[in-house]
C-alpha atoms as a PDB file:
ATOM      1  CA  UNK A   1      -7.209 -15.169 -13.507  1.00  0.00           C
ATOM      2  CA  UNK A   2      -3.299 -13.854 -13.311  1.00  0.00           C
ATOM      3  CA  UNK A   3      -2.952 -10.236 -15.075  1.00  0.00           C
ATOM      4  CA  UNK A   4       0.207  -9.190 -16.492  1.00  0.00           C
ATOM      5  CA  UNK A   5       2.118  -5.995 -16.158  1.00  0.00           C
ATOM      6  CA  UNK A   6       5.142  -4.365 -17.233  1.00  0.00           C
ATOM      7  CA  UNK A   7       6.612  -7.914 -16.258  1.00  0.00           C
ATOM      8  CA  UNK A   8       5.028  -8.732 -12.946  1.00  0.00           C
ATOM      9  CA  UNK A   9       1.929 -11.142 -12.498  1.00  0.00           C
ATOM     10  CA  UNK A  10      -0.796 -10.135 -10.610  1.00  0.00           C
ATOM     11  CA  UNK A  11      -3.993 -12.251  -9.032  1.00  0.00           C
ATOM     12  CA  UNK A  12      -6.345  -9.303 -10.114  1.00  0.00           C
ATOM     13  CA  UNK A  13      -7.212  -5.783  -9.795  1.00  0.00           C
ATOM     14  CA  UNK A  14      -6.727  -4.013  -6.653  1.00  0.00           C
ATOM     15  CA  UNK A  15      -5.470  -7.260  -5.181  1.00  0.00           C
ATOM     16  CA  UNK A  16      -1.719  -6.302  -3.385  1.00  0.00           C
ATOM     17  CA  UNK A  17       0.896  -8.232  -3.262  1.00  0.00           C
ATOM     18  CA  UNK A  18       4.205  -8.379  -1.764  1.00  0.00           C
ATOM     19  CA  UNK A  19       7.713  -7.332  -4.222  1.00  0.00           C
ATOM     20  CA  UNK A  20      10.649  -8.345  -1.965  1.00  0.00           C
ATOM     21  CA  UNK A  21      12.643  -8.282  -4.911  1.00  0.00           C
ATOM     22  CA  UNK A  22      12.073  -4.442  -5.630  1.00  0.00           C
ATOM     23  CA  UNK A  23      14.945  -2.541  -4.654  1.00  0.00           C
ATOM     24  CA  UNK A  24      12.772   0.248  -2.839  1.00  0.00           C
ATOM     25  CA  UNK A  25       9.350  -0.535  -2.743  1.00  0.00           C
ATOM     26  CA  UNK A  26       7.766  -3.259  -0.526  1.00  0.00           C
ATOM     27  CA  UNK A  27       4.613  -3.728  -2.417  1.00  0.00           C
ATOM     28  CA  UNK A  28       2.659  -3.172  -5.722  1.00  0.00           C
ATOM     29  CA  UNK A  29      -0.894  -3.391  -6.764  1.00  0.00           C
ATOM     30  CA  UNK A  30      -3.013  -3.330 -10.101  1.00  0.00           C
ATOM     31  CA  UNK A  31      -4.958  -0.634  -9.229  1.00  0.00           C
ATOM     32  CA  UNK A  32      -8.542  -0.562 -11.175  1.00  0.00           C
ATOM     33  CA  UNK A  33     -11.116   2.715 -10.764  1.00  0.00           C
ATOM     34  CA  UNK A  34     -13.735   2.382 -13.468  1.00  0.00           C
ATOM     35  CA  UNK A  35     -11.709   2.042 -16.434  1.00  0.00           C
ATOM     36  CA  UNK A  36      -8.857   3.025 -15.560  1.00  0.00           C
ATOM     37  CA  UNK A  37      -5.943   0.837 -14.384  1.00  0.00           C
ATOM     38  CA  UNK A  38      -2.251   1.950 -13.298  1.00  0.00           C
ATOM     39  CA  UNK A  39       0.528   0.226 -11.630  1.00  0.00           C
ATOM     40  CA  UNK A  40       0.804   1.359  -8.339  1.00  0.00           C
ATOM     41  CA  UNK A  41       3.984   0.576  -6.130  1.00  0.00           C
ATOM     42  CA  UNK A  42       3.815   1.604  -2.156  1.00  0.00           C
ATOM     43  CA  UNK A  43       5.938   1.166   1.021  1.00  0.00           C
ATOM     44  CA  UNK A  44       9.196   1.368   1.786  1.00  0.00           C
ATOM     45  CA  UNK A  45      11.327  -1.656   1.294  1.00  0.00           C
ATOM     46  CA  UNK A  46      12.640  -3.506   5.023  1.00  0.00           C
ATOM     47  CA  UNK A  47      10.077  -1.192   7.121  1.00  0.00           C
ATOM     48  CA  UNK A  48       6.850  -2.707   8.411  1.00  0.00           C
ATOM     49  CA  UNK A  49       3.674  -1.011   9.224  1.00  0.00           C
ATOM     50  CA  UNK A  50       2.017  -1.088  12.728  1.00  0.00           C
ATOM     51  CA  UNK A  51      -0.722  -3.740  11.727  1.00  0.00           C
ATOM     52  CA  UNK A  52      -4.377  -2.771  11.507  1.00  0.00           C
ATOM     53  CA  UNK A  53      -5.255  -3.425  15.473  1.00  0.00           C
ATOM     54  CA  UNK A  54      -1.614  -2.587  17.268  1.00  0.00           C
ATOM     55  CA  UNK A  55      -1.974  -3.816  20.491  1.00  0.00           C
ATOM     56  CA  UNK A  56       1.843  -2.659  21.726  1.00  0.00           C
ATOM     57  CA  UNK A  57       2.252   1.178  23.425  1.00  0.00           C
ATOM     58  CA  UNK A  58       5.317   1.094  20.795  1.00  0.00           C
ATOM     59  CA  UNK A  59       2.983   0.253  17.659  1.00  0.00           C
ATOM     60  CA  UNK A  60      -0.263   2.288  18.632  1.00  0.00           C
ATOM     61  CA  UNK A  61       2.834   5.637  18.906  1.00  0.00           C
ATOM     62  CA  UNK A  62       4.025   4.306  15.589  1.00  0.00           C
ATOM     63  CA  UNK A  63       0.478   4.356  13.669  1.00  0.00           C
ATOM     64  CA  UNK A  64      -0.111   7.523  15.324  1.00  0.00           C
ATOM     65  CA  UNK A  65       3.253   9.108  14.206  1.00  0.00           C
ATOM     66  CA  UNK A  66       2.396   8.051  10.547  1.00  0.00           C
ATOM     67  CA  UNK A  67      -0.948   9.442  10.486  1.00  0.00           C
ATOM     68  CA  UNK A  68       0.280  12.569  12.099  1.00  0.00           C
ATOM     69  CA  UNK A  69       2.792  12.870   8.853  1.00  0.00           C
ATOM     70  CA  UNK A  70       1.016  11.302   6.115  1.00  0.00           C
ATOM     71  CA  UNK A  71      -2.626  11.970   6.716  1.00  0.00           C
ATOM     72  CA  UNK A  72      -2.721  15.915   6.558  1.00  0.00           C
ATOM     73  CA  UNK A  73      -5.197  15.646   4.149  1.00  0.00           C
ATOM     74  CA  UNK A  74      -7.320  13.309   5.347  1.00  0.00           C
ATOM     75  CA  UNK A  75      -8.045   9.981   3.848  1.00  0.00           C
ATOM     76  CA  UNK A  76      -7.651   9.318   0.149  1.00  0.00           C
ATOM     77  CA  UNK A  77     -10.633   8.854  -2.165  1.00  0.00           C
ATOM     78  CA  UNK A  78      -8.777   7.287  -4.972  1.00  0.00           C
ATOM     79  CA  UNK A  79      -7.707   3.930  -5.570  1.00  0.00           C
ATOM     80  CA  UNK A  80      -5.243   5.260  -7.734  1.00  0.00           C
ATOM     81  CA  UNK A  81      -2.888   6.962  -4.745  1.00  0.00           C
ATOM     82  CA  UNK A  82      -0.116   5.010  -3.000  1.00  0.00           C
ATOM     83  CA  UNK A  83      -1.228   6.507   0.105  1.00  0.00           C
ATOM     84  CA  UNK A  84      -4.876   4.746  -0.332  1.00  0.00           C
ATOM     85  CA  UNK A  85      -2.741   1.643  -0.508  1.00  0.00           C
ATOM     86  CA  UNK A  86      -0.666   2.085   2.417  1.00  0.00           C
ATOM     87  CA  UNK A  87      -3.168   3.276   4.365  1.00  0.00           C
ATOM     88  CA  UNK A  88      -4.902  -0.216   3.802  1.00  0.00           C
ATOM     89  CA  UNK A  89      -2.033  -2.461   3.975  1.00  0.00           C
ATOM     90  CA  UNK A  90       0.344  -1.420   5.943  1.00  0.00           C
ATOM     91  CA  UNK A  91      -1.443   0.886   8.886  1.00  0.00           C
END
């Protein structure tokens, strides 16, 4: 079941995927919350995250730098945030 939007083919809802071609986002996802549903583009283009078990002294700083600047808050509820996204993905 491929969805559609504004031009770009997606397997489903809250399924991510990959946009190399973006010029300055890395990834994009259909995100669904009840009945809502929004594009939702995260990541910055060229830059990869630190992997969900870093096993390097280099990655486990890098994780820990990003939550240190991007997790102030604490974790996101909604499926509708970029940060939600990236948190999943790419950290």
């Amino acid at each position: 079941m491929a969805i559609e939007k504004s031009g770009e083919r997606f397997a489903g809802y809250n399924k991510p995927k990959r946009t190399p071609g973006h010029k300055t986002k890395s990834h994009a996802v259909l995100a669904k919350e009840g009945d809502k549903v929004r594009l939702v583009r995260f990541g910055q283009q060229g830059v990869r995250g630190a992997g969900k078990n870093p096993t390097s002294a280099k990655d486990k700083a890098r994780k820990k730098s990003y939550y240190a600047r991007h997790n102030a808050q604490g974790k996101p509820s909604s499926k509708m945030s970029a940060k939600y996204w990236s948190h999943k993905v790419k950290w």
